[in-house]
PDB file of N, CA and C in Angstrom:
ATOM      1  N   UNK A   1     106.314 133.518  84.920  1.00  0.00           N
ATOM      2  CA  UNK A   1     107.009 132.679  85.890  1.00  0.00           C
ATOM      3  C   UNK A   1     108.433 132.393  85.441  1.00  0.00           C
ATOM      4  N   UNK A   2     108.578 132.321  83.787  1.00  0.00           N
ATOM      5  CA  UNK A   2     110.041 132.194  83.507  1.00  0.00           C
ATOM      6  C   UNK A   2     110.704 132.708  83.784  1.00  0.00           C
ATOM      7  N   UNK A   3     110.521 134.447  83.678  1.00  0.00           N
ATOM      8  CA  UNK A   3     111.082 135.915  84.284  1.00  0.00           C
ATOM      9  C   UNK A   3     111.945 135.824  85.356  1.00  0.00           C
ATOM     10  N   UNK A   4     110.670 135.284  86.416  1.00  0.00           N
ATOM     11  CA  UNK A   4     111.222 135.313  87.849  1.00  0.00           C
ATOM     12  C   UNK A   4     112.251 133.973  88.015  1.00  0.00           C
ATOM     13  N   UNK A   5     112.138 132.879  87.518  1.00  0.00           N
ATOM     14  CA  UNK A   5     113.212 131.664  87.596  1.00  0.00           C
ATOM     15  C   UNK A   5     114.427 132.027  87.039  1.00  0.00           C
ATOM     16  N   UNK A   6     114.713 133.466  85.722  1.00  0.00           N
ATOM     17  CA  UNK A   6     115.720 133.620  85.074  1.00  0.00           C
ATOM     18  C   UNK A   6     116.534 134.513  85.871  1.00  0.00           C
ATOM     19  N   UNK A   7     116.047 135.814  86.579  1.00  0.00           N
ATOM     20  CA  UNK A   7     115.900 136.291  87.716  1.00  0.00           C
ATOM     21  C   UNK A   7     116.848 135.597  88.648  1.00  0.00           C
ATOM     22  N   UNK A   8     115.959 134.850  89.673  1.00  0.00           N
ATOM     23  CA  UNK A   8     116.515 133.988  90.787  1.00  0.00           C
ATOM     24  C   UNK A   8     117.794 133.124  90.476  1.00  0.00           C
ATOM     25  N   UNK A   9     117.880 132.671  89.106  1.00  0.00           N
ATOM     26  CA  UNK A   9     119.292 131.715  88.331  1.00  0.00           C
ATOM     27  C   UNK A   9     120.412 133.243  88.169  1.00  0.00           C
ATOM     28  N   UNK A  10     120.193 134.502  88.061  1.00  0.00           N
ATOM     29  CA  UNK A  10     121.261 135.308  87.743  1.00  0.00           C
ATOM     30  C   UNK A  10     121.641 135.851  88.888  1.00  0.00           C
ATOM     31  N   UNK A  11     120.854 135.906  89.814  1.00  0.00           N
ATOM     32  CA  UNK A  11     120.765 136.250  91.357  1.00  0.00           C
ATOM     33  C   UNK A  11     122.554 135.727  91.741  1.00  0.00           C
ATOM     34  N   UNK A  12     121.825 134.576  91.480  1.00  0.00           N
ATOM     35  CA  UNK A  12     122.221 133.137  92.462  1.00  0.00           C
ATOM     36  C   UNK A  12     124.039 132.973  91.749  1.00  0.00           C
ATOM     37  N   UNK A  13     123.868 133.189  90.167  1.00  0.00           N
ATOM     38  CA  UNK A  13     124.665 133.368  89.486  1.00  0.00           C
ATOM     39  C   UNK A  13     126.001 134.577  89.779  1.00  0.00           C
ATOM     40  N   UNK A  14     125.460 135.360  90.175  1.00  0.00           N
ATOM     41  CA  UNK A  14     125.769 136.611  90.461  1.00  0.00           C
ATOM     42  C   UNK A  14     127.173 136.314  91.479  1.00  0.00           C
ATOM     43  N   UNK A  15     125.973 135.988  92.788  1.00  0.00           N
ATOM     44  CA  UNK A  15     126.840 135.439  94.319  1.00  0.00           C
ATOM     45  C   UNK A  15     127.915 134.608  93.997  1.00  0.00           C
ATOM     46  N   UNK A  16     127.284 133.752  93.283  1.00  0.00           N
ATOM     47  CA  UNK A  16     129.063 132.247  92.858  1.00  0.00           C
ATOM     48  C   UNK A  16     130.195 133.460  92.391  1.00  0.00           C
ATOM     49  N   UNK A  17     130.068 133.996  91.446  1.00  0.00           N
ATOM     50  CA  UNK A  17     130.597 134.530  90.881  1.00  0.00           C
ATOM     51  C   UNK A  17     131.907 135.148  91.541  1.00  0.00           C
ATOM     52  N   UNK A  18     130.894 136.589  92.128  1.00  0.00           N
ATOM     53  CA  UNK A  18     131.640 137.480  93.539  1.00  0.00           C
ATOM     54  C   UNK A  18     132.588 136.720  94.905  1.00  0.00           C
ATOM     55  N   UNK A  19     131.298 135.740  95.321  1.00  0.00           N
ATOM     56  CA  UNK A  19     131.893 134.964  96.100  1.00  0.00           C
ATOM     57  C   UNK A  19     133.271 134.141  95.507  1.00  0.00           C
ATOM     58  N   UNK A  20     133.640 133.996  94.581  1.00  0.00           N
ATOM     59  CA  UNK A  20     134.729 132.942  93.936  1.00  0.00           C
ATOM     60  C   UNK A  20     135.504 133.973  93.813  1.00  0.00           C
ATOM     61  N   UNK A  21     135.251 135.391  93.462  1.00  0.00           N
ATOM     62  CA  UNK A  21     136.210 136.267  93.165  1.00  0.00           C
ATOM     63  C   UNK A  21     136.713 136.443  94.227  1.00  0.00           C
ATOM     64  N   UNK A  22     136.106 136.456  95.465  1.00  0.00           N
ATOM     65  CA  UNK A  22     136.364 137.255  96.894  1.00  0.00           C
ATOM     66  C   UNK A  22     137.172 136.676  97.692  1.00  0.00           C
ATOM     67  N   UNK A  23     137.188 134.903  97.263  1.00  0.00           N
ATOM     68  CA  UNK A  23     137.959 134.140  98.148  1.00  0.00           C
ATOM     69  C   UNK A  23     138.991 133.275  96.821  1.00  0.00           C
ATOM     70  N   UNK A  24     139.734 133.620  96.299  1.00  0.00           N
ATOM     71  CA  UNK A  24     140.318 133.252  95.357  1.00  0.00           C
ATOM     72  C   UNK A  24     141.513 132.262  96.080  1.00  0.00           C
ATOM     73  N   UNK A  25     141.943 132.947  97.186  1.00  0.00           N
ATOM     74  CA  UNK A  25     143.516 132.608  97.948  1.00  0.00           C
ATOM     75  C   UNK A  25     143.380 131.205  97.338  1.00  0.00           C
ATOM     76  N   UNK A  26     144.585 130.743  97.525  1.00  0.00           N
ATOM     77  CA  UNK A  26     145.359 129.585  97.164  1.00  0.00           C
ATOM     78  C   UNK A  26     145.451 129.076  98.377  1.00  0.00           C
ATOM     79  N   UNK A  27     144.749 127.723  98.918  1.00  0.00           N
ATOM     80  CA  UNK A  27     144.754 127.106 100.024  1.00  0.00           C
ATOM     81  C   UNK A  27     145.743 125.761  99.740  1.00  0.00           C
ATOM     82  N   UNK A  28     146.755 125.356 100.668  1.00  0.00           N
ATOM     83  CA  UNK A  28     147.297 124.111 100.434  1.00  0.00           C
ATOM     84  C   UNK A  28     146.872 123.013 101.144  1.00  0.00           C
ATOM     85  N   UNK A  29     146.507 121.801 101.081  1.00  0.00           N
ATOM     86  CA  UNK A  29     145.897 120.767 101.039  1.00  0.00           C
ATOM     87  C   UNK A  29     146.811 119.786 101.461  1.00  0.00           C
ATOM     88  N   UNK A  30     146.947 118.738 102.249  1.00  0.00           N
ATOM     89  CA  UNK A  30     147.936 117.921 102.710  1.00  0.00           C
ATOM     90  C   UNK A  30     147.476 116.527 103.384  1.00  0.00           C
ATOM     91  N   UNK A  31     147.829 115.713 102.700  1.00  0.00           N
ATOM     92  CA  UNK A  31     146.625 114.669 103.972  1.00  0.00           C
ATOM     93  C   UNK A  31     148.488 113.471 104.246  1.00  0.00           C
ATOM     94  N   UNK A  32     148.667 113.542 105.283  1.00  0.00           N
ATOM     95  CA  UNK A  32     150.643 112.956 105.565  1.00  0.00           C
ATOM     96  C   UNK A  32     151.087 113.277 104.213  1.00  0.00           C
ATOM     97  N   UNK A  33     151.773 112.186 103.850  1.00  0.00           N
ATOM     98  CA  UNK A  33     152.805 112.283 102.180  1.00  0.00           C
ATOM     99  C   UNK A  33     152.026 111.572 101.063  1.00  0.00           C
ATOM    100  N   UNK A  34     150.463 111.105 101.483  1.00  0.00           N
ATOM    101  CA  UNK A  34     149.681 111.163 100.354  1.00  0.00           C
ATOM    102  C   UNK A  34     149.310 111.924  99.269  1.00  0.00           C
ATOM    103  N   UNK A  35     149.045 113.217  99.828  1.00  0.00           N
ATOM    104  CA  UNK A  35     148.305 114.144  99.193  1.00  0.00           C
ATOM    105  C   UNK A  35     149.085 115.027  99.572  1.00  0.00           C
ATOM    106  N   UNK A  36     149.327 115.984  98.132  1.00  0.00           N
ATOM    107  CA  UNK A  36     149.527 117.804  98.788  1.00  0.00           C
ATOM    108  C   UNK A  36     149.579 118.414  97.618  1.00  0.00           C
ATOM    109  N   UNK A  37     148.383 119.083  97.504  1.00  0.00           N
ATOM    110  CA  UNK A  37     148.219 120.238  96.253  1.00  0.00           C
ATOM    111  C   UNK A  37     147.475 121.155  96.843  1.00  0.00           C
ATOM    112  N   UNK A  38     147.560 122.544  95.934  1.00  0.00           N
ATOM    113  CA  UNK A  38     147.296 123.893  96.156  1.00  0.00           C
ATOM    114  C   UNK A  38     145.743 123.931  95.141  1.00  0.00           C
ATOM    115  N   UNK A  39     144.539 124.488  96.478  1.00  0.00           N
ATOM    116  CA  UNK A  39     143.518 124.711  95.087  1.00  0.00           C
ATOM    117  C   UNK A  39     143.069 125.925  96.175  1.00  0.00           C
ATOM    118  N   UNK A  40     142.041 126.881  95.109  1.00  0.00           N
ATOM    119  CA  UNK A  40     141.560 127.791  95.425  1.00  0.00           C
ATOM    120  C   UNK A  40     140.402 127.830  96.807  1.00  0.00           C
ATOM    121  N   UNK A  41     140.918 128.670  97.743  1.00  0.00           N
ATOM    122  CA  UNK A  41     139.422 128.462  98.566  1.00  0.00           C
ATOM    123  C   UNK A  41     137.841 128.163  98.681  1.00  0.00           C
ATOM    124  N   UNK A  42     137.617 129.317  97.267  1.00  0.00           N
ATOM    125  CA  UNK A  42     136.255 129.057  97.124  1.00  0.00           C
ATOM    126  C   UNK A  42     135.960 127.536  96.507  1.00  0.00           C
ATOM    127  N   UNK A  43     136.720 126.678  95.647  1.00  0.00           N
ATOM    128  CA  UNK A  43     136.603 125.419  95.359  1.00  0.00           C
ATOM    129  C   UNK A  43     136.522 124.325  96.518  1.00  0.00           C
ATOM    130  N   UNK A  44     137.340 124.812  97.617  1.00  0.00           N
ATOM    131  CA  UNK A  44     137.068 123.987  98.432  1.00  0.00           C
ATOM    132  C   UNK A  44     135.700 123.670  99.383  1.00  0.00           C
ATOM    133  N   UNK A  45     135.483 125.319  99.484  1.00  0.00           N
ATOM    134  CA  UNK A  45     133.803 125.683 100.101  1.00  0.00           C
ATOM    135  C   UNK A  45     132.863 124.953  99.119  1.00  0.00           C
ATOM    136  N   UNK A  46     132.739 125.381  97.626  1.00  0.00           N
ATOM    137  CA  UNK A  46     132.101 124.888  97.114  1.00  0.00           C
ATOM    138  C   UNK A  46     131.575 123.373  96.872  1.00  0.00           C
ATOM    139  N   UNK A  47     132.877 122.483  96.705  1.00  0.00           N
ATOM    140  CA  UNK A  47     133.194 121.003  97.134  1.00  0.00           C
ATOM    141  C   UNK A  47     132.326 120.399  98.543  1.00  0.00           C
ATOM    142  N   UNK A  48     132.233 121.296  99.318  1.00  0.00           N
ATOM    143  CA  UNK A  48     132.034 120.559 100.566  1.00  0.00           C
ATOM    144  C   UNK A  48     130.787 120.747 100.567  1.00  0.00           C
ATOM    145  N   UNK A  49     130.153 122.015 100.340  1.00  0.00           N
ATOM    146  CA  UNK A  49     128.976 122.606 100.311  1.00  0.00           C
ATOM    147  C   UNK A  49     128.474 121.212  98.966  1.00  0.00           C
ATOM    148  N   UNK A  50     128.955 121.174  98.013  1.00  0.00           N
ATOM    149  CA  UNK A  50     128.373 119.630  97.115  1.00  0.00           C
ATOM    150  C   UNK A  50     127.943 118.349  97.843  1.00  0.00           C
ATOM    151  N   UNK A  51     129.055 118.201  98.799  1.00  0.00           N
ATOM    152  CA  UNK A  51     129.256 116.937  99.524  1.00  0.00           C
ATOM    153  C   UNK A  51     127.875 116.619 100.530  1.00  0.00           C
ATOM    154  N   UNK A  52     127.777 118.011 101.057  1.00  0.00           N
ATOM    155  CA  UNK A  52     126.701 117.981 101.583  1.00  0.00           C
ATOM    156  C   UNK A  52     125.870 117.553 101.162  1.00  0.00           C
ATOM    157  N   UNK A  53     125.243 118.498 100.193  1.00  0.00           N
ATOM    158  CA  UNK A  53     124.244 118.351  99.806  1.00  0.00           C
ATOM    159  C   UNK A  53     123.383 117.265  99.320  1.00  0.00           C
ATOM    160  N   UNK A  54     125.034 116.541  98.500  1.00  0.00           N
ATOM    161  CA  UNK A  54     124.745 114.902  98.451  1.00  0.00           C
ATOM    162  C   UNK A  54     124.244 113.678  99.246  1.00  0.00           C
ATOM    163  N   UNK A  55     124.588 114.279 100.710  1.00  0.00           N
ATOM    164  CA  UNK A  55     124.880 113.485 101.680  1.00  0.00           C
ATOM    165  C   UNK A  55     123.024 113.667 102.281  1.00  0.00           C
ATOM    166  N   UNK A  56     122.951 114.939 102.269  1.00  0.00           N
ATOM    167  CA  UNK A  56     121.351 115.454 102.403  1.00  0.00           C
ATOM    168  C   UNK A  56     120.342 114.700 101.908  1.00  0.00           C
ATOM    169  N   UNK A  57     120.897 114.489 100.717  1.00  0.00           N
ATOM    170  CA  UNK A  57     119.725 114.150  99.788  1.00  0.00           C
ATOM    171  C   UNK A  57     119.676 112.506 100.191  1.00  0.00           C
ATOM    172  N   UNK A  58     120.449 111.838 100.280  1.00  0.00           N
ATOM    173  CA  UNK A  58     120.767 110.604 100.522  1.00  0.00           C
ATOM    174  C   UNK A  58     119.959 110.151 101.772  1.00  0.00           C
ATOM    175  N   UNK A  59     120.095 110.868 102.750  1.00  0.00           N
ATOM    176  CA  UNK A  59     119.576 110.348 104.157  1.00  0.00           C
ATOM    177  C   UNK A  59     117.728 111.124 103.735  1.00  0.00           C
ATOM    178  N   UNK A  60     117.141 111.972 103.025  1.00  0.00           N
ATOM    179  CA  UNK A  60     116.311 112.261 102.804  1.00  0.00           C
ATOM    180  C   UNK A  60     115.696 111.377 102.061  1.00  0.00           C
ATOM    181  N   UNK A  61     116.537 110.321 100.882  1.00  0.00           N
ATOM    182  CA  UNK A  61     115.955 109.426  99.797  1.00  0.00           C
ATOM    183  C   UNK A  61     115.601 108.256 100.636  1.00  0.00           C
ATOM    184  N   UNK A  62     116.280 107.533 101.788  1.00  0.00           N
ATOM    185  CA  UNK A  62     116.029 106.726 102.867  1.00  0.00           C
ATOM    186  C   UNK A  62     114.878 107.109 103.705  1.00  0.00           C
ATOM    187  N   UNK A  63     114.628 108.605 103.908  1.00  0.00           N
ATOM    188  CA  UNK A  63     113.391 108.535 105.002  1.00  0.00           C
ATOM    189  C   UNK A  63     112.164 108.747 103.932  1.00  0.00           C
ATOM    190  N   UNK A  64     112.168 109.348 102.370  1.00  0.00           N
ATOM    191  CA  UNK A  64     110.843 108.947 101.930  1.00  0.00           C
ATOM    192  C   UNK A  64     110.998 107.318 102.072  1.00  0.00           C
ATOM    193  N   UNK A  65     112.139 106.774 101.766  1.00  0.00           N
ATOM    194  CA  UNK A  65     111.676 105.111 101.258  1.00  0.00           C
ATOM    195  C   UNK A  65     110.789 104.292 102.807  1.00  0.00           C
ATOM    196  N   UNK A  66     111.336 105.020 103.797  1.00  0.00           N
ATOM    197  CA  UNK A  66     110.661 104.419 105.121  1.00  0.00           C
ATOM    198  C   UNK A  66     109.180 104.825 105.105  1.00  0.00           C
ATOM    199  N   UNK A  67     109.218 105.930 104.749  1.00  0.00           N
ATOM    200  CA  UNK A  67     107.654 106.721 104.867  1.00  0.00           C
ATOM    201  C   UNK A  67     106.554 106.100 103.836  1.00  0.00           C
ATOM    202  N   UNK A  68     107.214 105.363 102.662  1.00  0.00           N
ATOM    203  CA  UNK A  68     106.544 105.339 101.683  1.00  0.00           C
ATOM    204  C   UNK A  68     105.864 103.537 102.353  1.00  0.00           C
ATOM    205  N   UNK A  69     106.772 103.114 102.865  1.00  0.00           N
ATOM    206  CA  UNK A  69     106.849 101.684 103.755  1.00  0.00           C
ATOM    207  C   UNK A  69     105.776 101.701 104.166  1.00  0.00           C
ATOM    208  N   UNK A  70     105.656 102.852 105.301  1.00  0.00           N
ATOM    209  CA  UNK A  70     105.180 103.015 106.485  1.00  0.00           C
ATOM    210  C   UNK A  70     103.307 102.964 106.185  1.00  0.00           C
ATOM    211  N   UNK A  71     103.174 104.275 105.102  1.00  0.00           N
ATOM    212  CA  UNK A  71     101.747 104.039 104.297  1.00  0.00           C
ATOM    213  C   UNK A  71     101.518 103.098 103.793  1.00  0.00           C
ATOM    214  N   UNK A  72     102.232 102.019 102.708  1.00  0.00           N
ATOM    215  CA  UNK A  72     102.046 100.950 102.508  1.00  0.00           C
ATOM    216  C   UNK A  72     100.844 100.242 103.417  1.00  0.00           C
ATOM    217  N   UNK A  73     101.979 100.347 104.211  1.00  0.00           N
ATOM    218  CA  UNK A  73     101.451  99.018 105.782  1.00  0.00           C
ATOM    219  C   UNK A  73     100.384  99.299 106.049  1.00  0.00           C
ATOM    220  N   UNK A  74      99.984 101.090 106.487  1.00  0.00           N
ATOM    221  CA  UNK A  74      98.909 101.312 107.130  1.00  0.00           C
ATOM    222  C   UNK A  74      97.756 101.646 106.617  1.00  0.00           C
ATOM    223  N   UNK A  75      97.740 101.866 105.225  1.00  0.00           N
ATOM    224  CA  UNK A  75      96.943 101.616 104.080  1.00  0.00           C
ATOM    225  C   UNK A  75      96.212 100.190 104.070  1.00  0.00           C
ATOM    226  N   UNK A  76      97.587  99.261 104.023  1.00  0.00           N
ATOM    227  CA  UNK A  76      96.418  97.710 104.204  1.00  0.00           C
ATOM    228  C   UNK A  76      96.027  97.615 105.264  1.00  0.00           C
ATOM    229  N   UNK A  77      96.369  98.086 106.293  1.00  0.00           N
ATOM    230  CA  UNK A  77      95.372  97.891 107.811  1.00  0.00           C
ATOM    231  C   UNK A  77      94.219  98.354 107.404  1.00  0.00           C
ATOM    232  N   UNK A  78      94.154  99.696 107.377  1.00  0.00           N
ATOM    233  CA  UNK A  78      92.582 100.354 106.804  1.00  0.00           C
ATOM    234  C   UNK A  78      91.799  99.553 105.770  1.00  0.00           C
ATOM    235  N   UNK A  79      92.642  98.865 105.178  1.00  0.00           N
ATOM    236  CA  UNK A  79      91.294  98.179 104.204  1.00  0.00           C
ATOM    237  C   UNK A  79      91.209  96.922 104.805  1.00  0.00           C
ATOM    238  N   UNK A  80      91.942  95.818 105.641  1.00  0.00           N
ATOM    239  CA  UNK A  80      91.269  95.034 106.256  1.00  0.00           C
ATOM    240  C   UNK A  80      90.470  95.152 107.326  1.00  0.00           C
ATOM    241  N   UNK A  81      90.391  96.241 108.247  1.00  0.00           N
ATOM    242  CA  UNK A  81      89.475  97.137 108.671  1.00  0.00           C
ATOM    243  C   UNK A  81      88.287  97.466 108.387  1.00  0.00           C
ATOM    244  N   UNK A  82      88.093  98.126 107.144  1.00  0.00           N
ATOM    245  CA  UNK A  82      87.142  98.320 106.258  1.00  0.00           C
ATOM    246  C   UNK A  82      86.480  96.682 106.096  1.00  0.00           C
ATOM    247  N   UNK A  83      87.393  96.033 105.678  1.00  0.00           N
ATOM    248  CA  UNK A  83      86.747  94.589 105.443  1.00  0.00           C
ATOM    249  C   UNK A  83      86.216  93.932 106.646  1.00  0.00           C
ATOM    250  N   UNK A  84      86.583  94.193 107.662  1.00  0.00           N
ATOM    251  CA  UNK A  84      86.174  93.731 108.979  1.00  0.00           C
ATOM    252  C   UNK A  84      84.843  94.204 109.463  1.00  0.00           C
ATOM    253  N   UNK A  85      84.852  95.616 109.352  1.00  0.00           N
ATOM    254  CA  UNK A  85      83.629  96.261 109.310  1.00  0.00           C
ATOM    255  C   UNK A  85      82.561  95.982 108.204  1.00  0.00           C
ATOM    256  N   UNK A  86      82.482  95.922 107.313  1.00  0.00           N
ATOM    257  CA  UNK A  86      81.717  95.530 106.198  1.00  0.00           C
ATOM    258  C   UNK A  86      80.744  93.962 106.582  1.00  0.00           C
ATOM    259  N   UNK A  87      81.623  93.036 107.135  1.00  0.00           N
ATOM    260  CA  UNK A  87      81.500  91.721 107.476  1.00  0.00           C
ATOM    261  C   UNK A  87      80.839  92.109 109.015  1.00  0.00           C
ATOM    262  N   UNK A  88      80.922  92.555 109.850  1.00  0.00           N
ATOM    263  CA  UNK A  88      79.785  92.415 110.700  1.00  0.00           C
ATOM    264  C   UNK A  88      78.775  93.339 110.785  1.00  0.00           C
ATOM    265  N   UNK A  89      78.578  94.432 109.713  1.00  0.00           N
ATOM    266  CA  UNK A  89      77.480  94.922 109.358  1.00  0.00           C
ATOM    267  C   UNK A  89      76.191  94.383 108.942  1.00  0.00           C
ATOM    268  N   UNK A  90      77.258  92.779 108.127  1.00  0.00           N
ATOM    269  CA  UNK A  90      75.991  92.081 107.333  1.00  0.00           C
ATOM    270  C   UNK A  90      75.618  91.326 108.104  1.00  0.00           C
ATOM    271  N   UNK A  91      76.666  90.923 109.339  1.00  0.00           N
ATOM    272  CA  UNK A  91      75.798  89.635 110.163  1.00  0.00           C
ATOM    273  C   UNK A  91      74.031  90.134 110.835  1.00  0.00           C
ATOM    274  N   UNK A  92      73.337  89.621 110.445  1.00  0.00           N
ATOM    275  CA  UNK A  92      72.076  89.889 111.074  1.00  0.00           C
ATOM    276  C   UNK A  92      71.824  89.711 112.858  1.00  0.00           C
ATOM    277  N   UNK A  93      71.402  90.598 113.417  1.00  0.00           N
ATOM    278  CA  UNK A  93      71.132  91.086 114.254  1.00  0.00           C
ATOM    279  C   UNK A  93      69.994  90.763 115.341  1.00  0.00           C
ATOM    280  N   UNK A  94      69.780  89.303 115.874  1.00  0.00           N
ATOM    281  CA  UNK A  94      69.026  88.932 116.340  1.00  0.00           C
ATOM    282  C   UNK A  94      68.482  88.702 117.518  1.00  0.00           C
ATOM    283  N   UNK A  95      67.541  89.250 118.082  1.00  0.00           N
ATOM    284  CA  UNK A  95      67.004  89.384 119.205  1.00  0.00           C
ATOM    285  C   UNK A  95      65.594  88.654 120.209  1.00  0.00           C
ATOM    286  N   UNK A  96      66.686  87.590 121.103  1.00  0.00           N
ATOM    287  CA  UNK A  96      65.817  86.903 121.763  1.00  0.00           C
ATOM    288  C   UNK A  96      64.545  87.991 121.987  1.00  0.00           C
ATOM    289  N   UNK A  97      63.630  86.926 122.502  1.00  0.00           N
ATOM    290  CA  UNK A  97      61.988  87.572 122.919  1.00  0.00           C
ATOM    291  C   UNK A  97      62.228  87.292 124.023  1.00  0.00           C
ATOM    292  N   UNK A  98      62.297  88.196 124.884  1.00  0.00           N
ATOM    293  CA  UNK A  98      62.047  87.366 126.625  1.00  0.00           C
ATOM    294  C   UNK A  98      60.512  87.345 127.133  1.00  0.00           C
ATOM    295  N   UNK A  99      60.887  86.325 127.664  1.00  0.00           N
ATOM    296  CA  UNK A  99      59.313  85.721 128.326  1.00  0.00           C
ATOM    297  C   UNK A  99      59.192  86.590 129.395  1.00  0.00           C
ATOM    298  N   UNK A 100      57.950  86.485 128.814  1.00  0.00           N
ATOM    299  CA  UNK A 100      57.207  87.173 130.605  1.00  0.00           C
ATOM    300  C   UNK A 100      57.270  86.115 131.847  1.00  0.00           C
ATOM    301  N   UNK A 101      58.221  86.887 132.754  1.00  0.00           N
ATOM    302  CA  UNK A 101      58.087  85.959 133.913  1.00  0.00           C
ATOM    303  C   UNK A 101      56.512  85.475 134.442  1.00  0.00           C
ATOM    304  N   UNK A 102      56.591  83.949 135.154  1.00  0.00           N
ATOM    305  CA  UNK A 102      55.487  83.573 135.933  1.00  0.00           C
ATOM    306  C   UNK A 102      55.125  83.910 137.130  1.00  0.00           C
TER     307      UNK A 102
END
């Protein structure tokens, strides 16, 4: 299994690589008279492609925390449930005799 993970890391390794070679150009950057510097294209792809990913993970770390909520809650329903059921299992079960009509 290491093989194939060392594999898939040189793969992957490979692409950055080529890809960084392929888009080298010098992009200039400008935000009004704040900002203005020159960086390489692929840094900028790469950057954003980070940003993402960050941003991914973030709104993903919020929906386990809802989900994890969500079982919480419905976990204790089921066991007061369970407890509900348990409790009129034991109530005994009693049955008038009806009279024979006259």
């Amino acid at each position: 299994m290491k093989i194939v993970y060392t594999i898939i890391v040189m793969i992957i390794v490979l692409f950055i690589i080529t890809f960084s070679l392929g888009n080298a150009v010098p992009v200039q950057i400008s935000y009004y008279e704040f900002m203005d510097f020159t960086v390489p294209l692929y840094l900028i792809i790469f950057i954003s492609f980070g940003v993402g990913l960050i941003f991914a993970g973030l709104v993903g770390i919020g929906e386990r925390y809802r989900l994890t909520r969500k079982i919480k809650h419905l976990n204790k329903r089921i066991i007061e449930q369970e407890i509900r059921q348990t409790e009129t299992d034991m109530v005994p079960l009693t049955l008038e005799e009806t009279q024979p009509e006259e």
